[in-house]
PDB file of N, CA and C in Angstrom:
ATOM      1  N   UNK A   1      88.284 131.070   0.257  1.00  0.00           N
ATOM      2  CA  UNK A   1      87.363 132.187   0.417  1.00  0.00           C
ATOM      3  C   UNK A   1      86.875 132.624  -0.964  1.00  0.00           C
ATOM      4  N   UNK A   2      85.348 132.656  -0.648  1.00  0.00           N
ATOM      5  CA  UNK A   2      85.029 133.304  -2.143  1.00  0.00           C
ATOM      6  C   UNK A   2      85.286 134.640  -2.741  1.00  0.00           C
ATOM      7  N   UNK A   3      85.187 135.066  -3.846  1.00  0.00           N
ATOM      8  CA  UNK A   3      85.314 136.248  -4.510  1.00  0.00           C
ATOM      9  C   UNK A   3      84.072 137.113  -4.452  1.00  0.00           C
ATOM     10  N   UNK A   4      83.870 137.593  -3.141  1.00  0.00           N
ATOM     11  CA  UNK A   4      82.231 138.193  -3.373  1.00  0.00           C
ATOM     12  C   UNK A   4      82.336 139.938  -3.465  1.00  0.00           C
ATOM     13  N   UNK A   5      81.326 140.433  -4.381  1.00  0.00           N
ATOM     14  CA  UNK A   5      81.283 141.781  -4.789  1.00  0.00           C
ATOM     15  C   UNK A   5      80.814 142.557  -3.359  1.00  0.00           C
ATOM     16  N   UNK A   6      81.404 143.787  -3.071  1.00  0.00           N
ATOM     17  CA  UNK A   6      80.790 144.250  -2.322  1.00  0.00           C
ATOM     18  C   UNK A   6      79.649 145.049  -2.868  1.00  0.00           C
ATOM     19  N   UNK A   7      79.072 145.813  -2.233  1.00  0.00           N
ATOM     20  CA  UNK A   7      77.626 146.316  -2.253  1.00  0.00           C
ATOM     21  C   UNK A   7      78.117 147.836  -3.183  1.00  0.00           C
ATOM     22  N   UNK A   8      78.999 148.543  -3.495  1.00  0.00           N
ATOM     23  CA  UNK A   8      79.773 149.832  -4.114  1.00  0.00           C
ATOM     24  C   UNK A   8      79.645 148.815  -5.326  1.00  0.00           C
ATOM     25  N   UNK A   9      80.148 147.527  -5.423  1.00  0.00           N
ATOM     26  CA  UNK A   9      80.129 146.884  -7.287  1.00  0.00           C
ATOM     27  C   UNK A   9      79.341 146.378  -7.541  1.00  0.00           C
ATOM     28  N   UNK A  10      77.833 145.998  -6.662  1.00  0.00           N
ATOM     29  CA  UNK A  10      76.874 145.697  -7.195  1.00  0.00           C
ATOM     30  C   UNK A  10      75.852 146.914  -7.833  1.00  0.00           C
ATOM     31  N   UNK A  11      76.249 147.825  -6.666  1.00  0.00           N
ATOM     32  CA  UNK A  11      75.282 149.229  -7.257  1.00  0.00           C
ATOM     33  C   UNK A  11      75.637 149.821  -8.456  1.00  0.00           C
ATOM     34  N   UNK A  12      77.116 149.692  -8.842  1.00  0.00           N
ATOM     35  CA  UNK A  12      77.775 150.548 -10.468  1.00  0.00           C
ATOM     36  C   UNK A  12      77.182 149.419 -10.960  1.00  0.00           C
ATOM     37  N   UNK A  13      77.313 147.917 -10.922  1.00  0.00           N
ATOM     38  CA  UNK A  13      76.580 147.232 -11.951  1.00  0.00           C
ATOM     39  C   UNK A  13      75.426 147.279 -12.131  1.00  0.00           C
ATOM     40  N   UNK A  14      74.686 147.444 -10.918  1.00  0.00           N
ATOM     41  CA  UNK A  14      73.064 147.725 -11.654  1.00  0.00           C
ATOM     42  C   UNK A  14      73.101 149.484 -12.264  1.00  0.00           C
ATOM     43  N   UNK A  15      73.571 150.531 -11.685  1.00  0.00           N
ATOM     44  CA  UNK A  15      73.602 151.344 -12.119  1.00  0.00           C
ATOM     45  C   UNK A  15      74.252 151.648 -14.177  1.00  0.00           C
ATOM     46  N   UNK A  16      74.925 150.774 -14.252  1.00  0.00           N
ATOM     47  CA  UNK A  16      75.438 150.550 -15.121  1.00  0.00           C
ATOM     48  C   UNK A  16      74.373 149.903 -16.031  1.00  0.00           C
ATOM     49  N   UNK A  17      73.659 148.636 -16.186  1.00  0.00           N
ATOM     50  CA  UNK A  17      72.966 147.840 -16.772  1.00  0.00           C
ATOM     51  C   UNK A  17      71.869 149.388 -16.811  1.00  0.00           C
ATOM     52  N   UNK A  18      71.273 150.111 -15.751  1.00  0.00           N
ATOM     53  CA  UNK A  18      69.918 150.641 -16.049  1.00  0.00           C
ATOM     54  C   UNK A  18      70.479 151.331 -17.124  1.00  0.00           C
ATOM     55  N   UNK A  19      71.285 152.168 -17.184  1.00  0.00           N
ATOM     56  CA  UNK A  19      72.199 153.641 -17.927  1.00  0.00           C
ATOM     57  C   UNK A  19      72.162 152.738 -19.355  1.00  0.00           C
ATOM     58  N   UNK A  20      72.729 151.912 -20.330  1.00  0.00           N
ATOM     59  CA  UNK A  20      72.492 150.476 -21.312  1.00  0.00           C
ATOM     60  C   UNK A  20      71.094 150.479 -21.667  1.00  0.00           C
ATOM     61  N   UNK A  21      70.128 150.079 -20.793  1.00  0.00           N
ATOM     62  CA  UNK A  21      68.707 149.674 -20.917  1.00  0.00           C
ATOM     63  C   UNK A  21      68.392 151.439 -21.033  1.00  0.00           C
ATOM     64  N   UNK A  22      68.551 152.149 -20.629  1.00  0.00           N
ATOM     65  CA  UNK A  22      67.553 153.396 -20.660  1.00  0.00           C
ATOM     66  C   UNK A  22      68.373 154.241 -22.373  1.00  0.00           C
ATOM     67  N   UNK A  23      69.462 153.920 -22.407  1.00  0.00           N
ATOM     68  CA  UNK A  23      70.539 154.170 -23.596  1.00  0.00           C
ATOM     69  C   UNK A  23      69.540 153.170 -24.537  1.00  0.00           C
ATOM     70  N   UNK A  24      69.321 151.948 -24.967  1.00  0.00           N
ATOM     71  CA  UNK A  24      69.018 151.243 -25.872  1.00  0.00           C
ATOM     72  C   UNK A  24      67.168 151.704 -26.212  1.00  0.00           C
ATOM     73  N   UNK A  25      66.823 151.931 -25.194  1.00  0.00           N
ATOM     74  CA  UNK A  25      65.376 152.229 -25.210  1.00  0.00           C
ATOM     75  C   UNK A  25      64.804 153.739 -26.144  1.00  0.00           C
ATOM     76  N   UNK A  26      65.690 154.586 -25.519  1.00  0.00           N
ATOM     77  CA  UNK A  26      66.170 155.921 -26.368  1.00  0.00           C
ATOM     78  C   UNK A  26      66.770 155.760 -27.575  1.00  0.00           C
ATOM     79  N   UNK A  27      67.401 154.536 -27.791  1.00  0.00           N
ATOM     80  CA  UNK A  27      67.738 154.980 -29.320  1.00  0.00           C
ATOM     81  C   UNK A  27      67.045 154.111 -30.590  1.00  0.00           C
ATOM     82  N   UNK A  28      66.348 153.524 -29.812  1.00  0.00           N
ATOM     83  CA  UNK A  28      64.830 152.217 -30.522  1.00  0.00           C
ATOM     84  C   UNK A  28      64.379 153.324 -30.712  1.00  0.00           C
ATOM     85  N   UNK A  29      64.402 154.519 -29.575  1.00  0.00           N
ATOM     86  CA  UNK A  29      62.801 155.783 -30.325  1.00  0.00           C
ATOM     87  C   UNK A  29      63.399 156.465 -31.332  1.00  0.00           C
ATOM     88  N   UNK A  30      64.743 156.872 -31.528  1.00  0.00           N
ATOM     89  CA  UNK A  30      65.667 157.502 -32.440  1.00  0.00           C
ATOM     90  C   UNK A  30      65.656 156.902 -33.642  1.00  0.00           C
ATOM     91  N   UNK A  31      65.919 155.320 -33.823  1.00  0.00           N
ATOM     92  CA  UNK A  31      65.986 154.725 -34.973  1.00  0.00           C
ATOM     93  C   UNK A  31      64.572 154.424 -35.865  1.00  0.00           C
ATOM     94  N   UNK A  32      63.338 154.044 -34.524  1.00  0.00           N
ATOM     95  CA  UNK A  32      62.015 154.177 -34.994  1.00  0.00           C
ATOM     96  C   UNK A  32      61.034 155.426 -36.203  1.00  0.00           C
ATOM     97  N   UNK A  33      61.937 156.292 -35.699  1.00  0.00           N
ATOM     98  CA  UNK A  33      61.457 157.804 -36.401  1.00  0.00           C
ATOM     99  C   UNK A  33      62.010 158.232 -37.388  1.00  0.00           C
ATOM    100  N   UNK A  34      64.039 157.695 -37.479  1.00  0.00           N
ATOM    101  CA  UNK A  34      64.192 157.260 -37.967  1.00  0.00           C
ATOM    102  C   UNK A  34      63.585 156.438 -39.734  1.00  0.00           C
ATOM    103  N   UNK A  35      63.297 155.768 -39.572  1.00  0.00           N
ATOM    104  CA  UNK A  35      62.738 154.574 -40.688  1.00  0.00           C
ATOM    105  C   UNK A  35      61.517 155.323 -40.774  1.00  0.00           C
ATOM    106  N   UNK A  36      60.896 155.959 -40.089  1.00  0.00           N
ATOM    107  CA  UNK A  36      59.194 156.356 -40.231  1.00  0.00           C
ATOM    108  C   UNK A  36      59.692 157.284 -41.100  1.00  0.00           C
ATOM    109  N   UNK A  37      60.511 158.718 -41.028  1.00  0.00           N
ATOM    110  CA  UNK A  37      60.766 159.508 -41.462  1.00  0.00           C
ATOM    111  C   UNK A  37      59.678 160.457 -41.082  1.00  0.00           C
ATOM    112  N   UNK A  38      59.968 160.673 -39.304  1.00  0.00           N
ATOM    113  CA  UNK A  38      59.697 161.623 -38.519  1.00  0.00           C
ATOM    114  C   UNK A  38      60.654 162.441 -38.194  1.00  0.00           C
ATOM    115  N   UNK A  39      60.364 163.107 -37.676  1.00  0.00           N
ATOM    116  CA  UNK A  39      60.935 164.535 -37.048  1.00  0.00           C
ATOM    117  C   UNK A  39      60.449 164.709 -35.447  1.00  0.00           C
ATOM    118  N   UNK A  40      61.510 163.649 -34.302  1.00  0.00           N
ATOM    119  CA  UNK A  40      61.162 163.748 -33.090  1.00  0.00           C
ATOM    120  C   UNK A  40      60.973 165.459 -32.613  1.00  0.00           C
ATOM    121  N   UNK A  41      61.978 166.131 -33.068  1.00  0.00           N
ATOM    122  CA  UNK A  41      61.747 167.218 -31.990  1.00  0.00           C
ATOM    123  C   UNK A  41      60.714 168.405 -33.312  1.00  0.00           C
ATOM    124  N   UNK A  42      60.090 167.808 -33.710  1.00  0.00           N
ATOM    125  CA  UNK A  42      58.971 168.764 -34.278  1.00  0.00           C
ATOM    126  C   UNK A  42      57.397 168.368 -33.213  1.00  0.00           C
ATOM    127  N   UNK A  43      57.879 167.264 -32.670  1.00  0.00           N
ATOM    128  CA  UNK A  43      56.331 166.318 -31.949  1.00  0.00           C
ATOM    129  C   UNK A  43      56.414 167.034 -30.933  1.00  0.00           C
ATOM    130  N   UNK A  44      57.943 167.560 -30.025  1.00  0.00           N
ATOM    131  CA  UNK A  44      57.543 168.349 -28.726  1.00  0.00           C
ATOM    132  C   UNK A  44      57.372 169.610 -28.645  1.00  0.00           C
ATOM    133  N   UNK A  45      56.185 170.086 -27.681  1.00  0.00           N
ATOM    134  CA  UNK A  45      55.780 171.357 -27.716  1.00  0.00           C
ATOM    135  C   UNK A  45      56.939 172.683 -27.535  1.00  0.00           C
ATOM    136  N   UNK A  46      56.679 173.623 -28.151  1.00  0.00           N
ATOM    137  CA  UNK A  46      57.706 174.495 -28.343  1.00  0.00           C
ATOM    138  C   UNK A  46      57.458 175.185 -27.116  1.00  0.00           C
ATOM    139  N   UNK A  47      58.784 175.716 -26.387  1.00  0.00           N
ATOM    140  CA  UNK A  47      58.968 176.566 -24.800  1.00  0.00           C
ATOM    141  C   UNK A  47      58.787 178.057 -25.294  1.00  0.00           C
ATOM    142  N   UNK A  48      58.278 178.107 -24.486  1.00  0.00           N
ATOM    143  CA  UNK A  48      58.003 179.886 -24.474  1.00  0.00           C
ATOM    144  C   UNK A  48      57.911 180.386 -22.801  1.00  0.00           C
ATOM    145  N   UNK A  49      58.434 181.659 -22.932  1.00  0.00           N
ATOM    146  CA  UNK A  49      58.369 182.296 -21.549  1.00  0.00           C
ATOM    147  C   UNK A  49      57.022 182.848 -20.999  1.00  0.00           C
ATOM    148  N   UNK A  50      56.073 182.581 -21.768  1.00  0.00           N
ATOM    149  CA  UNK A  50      54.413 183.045 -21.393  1.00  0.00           C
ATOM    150  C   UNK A  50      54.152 182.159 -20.919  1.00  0.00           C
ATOM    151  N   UNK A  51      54.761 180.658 -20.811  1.00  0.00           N
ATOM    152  CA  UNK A  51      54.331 179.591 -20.138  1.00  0.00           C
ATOM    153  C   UNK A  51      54.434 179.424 -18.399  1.00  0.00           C
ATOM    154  N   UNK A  52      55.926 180.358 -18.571  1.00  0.00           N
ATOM    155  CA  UNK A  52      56.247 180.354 -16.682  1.00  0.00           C
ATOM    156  C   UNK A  52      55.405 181.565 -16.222  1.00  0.00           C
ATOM    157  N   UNK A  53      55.314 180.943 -14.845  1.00  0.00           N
ATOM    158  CA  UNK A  53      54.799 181.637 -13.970  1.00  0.00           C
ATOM    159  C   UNK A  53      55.907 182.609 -13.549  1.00  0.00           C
ATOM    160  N   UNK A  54      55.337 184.252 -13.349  1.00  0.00           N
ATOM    161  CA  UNK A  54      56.046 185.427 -12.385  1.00  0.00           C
ATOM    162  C   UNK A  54      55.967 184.935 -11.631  1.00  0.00           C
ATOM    163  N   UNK A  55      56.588 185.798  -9.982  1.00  0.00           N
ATOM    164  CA  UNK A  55      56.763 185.961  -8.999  1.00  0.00           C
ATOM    165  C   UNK A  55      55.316 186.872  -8.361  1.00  0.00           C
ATOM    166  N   UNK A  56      55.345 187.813  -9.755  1.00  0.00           N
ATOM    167  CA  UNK A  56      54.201 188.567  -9.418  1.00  0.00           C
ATOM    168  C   UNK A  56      52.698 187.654  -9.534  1.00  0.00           C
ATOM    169  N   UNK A  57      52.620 186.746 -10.713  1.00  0.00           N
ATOM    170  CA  UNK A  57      51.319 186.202 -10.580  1.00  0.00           C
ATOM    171  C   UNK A  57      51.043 184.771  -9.678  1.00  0.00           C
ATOM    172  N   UNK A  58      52.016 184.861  -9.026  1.00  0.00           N
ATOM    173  CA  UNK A  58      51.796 183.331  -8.273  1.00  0.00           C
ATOM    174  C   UNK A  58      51.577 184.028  -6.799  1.00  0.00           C
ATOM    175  N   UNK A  59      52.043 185.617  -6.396  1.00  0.00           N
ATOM    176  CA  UNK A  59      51.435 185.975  -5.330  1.00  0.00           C
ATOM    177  C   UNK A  59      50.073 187.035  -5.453  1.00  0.00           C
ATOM    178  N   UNK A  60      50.037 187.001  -6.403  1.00  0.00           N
ATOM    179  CA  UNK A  60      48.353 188.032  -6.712  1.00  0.00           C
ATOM    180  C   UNK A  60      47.725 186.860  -6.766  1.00  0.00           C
ATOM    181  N   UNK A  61      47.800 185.624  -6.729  1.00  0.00           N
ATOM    182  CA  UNK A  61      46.157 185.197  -7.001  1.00  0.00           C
ATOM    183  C   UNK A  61      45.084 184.469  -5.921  1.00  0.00           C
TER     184      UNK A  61
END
């Protein structure tokens, strides 16, 4: 009888391989900016609370 994976150890392995690939992809952008001698979190827009919507202006309009 063969040694076959059930369907619980194929899903952690693909789950596993994406988590690797999405890990290596993220840190190509880290090391990229890196060497450029950027400043990733100066590129994303800064949060502010004037941005969310009230309660009050999403039913007045």
């Amino acid at each position: 009888m063969m040694n076959q994976k059930t369907e619980f150890q194929k899903s952690m392995a693909t789950y596993a391989l994406l988590i690797a690939v999405t890990g290596l992809f993220l840190t190509s952008i880290v090391v990229a900016a890196m060497v450029t001698d950027q400043n990733i979190f100066s590129m994303l827009p800064k949060f502010s609370w004037d941005m969310v919507n009230t309660w009050d202006k999403i039913f007045n309009q």
